[in-house]
N, C-alpha and C. Protein backbone atom coordinates (compact mmCIF):
# COMPACT_ATOMS: atom_id res chain seq x y z
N UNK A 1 -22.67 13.54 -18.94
CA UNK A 1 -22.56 12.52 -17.89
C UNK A 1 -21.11 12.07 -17.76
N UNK A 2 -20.50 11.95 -16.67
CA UNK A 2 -19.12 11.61 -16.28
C UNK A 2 -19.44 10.53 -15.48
N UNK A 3 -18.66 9.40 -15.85
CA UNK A 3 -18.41 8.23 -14.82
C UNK A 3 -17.31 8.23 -13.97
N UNK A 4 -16.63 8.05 -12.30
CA UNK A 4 -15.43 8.35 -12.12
C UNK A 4 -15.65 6.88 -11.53
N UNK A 5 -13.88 6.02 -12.01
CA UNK A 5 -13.94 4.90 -11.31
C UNK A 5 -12.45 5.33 -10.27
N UNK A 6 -12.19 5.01 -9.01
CA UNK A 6 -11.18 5.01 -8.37
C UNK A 6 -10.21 3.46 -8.15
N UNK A 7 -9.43 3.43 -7.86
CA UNK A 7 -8.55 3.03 -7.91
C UNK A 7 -6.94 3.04 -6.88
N UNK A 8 -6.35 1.82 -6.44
CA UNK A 8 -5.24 2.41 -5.80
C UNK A 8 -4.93 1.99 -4.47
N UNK A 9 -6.65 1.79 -3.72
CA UNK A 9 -6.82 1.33 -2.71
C UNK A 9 -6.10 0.50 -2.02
N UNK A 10 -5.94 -0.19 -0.12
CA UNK A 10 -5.21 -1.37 -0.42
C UNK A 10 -4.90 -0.78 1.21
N UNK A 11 -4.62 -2.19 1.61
CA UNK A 11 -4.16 -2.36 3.09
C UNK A 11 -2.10 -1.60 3.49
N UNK A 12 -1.91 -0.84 3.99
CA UNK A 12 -0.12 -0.32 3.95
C UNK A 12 -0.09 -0.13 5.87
N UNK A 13 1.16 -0.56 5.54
CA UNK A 13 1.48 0.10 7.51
C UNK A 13 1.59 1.66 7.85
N UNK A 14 0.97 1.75 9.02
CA UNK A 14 1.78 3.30 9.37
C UNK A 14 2.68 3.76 8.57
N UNK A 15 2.80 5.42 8.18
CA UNK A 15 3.87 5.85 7.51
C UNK A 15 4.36 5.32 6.29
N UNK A 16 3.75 4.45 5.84
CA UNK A 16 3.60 3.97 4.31
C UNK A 16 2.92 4.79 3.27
N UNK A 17 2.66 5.01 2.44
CA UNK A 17 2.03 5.67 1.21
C UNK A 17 1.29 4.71 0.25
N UNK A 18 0.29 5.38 -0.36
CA UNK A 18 -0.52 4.67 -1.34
C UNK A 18 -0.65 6.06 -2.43
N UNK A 19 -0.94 5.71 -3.79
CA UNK A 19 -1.40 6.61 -5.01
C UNK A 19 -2.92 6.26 -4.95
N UNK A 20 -3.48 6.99 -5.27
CA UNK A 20 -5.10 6.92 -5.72
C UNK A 20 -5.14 6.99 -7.02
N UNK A 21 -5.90 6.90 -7.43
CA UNK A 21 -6.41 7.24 -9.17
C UNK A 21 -7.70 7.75 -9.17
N UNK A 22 -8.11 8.18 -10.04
CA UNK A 22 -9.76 8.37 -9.85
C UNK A 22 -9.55 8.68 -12.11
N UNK A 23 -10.20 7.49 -12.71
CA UNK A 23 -10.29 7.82 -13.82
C UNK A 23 -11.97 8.15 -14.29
N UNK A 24 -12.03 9.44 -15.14
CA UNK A 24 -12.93 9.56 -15.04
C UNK A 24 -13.11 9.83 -17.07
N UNK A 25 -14.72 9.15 -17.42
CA UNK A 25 -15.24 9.02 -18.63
C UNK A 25 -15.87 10.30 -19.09
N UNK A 26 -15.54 10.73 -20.52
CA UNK A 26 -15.92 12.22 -20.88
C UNK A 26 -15.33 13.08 -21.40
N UNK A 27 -15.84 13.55 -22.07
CA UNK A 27 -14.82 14.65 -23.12
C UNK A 27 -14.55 15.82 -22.42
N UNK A 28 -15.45 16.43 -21.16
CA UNK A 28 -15.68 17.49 -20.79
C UNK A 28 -14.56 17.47 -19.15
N UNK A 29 -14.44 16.33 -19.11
CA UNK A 29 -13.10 16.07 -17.61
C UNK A 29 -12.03 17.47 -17.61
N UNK A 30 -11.78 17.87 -18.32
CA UNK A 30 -10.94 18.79 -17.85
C UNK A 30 -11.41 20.26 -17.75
N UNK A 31 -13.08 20.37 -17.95
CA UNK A 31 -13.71 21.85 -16.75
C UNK A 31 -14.28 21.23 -16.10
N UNK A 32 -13.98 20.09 -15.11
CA UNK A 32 -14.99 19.38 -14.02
C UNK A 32 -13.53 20.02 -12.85
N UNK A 33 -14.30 20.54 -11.90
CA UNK A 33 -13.11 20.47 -10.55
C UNK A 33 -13.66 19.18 -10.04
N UNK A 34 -12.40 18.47 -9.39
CA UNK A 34 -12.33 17.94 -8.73
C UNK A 34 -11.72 17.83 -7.21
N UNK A 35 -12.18 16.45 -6.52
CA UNK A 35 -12.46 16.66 -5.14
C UNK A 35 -12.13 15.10 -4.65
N UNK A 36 -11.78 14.79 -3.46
CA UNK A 36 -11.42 13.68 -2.96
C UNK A 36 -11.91 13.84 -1.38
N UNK A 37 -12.92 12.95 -1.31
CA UNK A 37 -13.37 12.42 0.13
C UNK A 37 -13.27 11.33 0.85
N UNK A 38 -13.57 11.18 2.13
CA UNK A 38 -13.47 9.70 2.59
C UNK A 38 -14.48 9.97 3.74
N UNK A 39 -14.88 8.44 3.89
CA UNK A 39 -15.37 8.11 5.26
C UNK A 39 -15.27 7.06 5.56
N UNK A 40 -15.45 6.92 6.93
CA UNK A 40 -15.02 6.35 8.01
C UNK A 40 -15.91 5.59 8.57
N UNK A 41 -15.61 4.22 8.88
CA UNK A 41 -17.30 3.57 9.91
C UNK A 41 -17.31 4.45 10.68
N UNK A 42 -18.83 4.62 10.91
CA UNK A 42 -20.00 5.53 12.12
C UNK A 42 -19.20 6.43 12.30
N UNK A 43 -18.45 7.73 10.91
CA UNK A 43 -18.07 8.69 11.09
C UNK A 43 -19.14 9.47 9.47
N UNK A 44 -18.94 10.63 9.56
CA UNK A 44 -19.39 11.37 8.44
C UNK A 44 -18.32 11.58 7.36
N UNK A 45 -19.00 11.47 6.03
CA UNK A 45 -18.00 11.59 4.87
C UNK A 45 -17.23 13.28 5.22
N UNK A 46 -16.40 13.18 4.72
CA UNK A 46 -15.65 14.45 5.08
C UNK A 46 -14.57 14.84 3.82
N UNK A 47 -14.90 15.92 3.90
CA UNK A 47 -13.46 17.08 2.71
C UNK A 47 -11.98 15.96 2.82
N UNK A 48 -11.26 15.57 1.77
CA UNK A 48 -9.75 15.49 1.88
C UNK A 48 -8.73 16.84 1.18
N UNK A 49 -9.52 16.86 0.03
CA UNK A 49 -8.44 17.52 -1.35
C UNK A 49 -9.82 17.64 -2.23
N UNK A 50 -9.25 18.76 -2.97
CA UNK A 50 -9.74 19.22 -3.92
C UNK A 50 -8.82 20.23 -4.99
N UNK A 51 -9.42 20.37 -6.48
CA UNK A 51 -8.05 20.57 -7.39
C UNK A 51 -9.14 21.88 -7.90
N UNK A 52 -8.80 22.51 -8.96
CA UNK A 52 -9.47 23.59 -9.93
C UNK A 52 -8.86 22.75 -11.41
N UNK A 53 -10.03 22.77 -12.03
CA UNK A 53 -10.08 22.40 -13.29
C UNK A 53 -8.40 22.69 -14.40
N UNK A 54 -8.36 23.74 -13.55
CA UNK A 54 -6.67 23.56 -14.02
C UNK A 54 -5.71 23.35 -13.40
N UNK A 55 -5.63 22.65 -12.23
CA UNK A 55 -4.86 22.24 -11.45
C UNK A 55 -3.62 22.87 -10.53
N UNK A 56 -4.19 24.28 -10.73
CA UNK A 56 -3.31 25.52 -10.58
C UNK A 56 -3.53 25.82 -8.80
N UNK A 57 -4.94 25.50 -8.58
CA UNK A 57 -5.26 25.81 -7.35
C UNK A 57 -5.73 24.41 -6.35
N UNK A 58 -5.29 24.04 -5.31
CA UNK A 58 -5.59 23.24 -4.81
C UNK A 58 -6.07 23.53 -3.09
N UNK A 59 -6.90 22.74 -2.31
CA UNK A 59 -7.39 22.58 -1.09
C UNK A 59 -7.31 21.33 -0.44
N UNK A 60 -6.70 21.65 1.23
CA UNK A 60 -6.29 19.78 1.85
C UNK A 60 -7.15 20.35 3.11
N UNK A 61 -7.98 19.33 3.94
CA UNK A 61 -8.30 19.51 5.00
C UNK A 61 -7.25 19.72 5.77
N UNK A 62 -7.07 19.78 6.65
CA UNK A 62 -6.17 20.09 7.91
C UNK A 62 -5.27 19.00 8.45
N UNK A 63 -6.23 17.90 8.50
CA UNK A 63 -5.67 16.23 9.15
C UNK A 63 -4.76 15.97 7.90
N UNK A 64 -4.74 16.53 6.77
CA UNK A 64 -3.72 15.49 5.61
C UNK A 64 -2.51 16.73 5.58
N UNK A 65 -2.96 17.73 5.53
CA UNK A 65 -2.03 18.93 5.33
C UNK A 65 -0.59 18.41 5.14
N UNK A 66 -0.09 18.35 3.82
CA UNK A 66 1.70 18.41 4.23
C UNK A 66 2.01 16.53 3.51
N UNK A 67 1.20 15.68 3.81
CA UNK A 67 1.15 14.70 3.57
C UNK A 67 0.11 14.01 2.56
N UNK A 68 -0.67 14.90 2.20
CA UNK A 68 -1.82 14.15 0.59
C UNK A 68 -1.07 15.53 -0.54
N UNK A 69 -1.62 14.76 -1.43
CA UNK A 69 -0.94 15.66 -2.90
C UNK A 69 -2.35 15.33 -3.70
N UNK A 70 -2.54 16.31 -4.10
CA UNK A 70 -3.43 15.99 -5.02
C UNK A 70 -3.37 17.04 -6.53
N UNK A 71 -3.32 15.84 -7.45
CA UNK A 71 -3.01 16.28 -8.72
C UNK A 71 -4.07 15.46 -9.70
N UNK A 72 -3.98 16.06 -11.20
CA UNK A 72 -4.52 15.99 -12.30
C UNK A 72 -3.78 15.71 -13.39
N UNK A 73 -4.00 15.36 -14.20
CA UNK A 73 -3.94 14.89 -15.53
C UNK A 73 -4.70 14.90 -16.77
N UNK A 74 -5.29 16.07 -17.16
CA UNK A 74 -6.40 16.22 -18.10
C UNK A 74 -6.18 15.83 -19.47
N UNK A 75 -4.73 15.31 -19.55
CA UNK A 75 -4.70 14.77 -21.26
C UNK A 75 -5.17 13.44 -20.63
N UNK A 76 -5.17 12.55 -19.42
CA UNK A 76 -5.33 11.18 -19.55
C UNK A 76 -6.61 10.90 -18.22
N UNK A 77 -7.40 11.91 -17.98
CA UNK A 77 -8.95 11.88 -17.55
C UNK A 77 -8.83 11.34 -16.52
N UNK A 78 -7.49 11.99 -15.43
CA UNK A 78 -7.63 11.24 -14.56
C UNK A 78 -6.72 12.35 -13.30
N UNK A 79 -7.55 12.26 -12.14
CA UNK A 79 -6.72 12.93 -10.88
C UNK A 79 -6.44 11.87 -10.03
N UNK A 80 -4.92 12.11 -9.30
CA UNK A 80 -4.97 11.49 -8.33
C UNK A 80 -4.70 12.06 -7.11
N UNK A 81 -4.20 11.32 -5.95
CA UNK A 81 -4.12 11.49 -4.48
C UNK A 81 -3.10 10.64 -3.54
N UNK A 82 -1.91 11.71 -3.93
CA UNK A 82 -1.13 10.97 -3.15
C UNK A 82 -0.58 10.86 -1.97
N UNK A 83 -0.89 9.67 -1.24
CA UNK A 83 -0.81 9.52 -0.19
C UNK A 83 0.59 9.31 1.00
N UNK A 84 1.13 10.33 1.55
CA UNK A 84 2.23 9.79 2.40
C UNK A 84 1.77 9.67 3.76
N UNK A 85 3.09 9.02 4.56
CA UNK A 85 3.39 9.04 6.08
C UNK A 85 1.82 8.85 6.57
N UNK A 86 0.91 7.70 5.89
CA UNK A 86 -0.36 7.50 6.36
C UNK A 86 -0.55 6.74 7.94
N UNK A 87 -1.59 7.44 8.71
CA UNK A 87 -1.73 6.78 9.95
C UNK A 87 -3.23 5.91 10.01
N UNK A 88 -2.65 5.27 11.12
CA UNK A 88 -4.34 4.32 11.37
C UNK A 88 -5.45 5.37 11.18
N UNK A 89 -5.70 6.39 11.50
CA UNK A 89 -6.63 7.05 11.53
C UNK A 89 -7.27 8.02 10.16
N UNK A 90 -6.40 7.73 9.11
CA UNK A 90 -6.38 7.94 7.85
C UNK A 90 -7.54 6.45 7.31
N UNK A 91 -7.81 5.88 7.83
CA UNK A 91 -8.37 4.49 7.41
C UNK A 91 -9.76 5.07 6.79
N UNK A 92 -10.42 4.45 5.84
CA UNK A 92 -11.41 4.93 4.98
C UNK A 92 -11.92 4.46 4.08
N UNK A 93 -12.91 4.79 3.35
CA UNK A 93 -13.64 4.14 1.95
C UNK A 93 -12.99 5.68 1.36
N UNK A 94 -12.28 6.35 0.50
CA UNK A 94 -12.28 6.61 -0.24
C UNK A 94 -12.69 7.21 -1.71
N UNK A 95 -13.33 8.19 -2.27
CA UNK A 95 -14.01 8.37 -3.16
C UNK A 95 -13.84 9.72 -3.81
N UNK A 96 -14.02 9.69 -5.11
CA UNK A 96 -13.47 10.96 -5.63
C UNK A 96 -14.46 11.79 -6.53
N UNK A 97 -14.49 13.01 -6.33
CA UNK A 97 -16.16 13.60 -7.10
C UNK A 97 -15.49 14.61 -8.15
N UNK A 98 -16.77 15.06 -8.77
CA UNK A 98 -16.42 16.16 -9.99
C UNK A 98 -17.65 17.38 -9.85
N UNK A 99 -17.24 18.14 -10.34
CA UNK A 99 -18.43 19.29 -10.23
C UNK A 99 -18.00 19.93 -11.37
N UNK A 100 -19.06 20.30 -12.21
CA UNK A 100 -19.56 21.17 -13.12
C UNK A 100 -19.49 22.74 -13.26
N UNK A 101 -18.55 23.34 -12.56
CA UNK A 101 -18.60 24.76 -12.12
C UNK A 101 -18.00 25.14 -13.40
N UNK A 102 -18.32 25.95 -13.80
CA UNK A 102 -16.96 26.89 -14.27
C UNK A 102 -16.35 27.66 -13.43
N UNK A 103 -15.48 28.46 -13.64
CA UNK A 103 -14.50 29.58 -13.10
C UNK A 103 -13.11 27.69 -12.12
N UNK A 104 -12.43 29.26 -11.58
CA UNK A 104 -11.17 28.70 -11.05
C UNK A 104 -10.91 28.57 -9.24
N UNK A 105 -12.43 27.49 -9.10
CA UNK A 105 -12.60 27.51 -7.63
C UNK A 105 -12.44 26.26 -7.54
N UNK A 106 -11.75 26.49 -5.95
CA UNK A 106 -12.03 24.64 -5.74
C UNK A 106 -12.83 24.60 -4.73
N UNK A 107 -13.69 23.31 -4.63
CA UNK A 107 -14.91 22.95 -3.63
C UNK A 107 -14.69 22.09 -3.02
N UNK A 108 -15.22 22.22 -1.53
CA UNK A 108 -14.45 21.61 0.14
C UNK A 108 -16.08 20.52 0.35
N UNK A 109 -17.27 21.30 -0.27
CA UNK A 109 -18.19 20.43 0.61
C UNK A 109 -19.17 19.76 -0.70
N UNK A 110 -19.60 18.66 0.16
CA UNK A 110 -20.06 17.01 -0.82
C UNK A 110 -20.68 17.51 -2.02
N UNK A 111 -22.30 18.38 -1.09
CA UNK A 111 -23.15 18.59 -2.03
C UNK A 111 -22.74 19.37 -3.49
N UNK A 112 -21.80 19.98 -3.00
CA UNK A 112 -21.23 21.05 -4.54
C UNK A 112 -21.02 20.29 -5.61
N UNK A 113 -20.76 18.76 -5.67
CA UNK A 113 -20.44 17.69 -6.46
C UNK A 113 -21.34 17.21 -7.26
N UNK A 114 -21.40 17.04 -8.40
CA UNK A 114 -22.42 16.28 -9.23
C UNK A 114 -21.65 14.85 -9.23
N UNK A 115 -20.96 14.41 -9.81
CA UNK A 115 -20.71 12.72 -10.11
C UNK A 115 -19.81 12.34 -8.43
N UNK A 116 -20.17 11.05 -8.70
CA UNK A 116 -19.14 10.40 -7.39
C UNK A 116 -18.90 8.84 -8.04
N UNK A 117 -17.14 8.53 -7.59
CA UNK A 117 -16.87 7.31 -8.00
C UNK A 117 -17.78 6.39 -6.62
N UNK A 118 -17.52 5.06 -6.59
CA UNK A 118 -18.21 3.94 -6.05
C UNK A 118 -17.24 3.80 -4.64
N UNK A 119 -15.56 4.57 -4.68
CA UNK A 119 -14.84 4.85 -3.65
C UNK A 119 -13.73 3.15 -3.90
N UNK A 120 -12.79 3.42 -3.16
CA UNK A 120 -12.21 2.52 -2.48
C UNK A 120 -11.02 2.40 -1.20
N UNK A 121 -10.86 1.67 -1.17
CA UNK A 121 -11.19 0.67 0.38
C UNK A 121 -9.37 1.58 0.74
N UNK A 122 -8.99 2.21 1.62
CA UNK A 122 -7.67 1.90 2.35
C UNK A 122 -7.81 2.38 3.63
N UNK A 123 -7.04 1.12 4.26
CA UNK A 123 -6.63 0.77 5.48
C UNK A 123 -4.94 0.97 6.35
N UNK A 124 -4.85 1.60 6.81
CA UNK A 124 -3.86 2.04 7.50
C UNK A 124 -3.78 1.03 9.03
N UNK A 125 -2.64 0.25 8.91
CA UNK A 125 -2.48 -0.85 9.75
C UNK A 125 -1.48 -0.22 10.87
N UNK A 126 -1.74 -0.16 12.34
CA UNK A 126 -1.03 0.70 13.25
C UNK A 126 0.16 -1.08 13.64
């Protein structure tokens, strides 16, 4: 069982940046891939980033391309997501998952995920 809490969240202007955190509980965190989603009021949760258990291989949807980073830290049980040059339309709940796979894939869609943090809150102020 893995708990992931996130972290990081927070109101920034246009073109401002935020870090995410996503710390997660467990001895086994570093063969979990991980994954970073968001949604949107009266939109569907949707793909951001996703890492491979060794952090070697990574995946960005299209809308962040160039501007999210997403990295790991397996001595300290924790990935994050870093955020640049954010726009209003970046606005979101936030949330970060883990999956149980082995091998050296990374995963784009929800269901592939076993744990999910509780998410948090950022707002991109135009």
């Amino acid at each position: 069982q893995v708990q992931l809490v996130e972290s990081g969240g927070g109101l920034v202007q246009a073109g401002g940046s935020l870090r995410l955190s996503c710390a997660a509980s467990g001895r086994t965190f570093s063969s979990y891939i991980m994954g970073w989603f968001r949604q949107a009021p009266e939109k569907e949760r949707e793909f951001v980033a996703g890492i491979s258990w060794s952090g070697t291989r990574t995946r960005y949807a299209d809308t962040v391309k160039g501007r999210f980073t997403i990295s790991r830290d397996n001595a300290k049980n924790t990935v994050y997501l870093q955020m640049n040059s954010l726009k209003p339309e970046d606005t979101a709940v936030y949330s970060c998952a883990g999956a149980r796979v082995l091998g050296p894939a990374v995963l784009t869609t929800a269901p592939d995920y076993d744990y999910w943090g509780q998410g948090t809150q950022v707002t991109v102020s135009s």
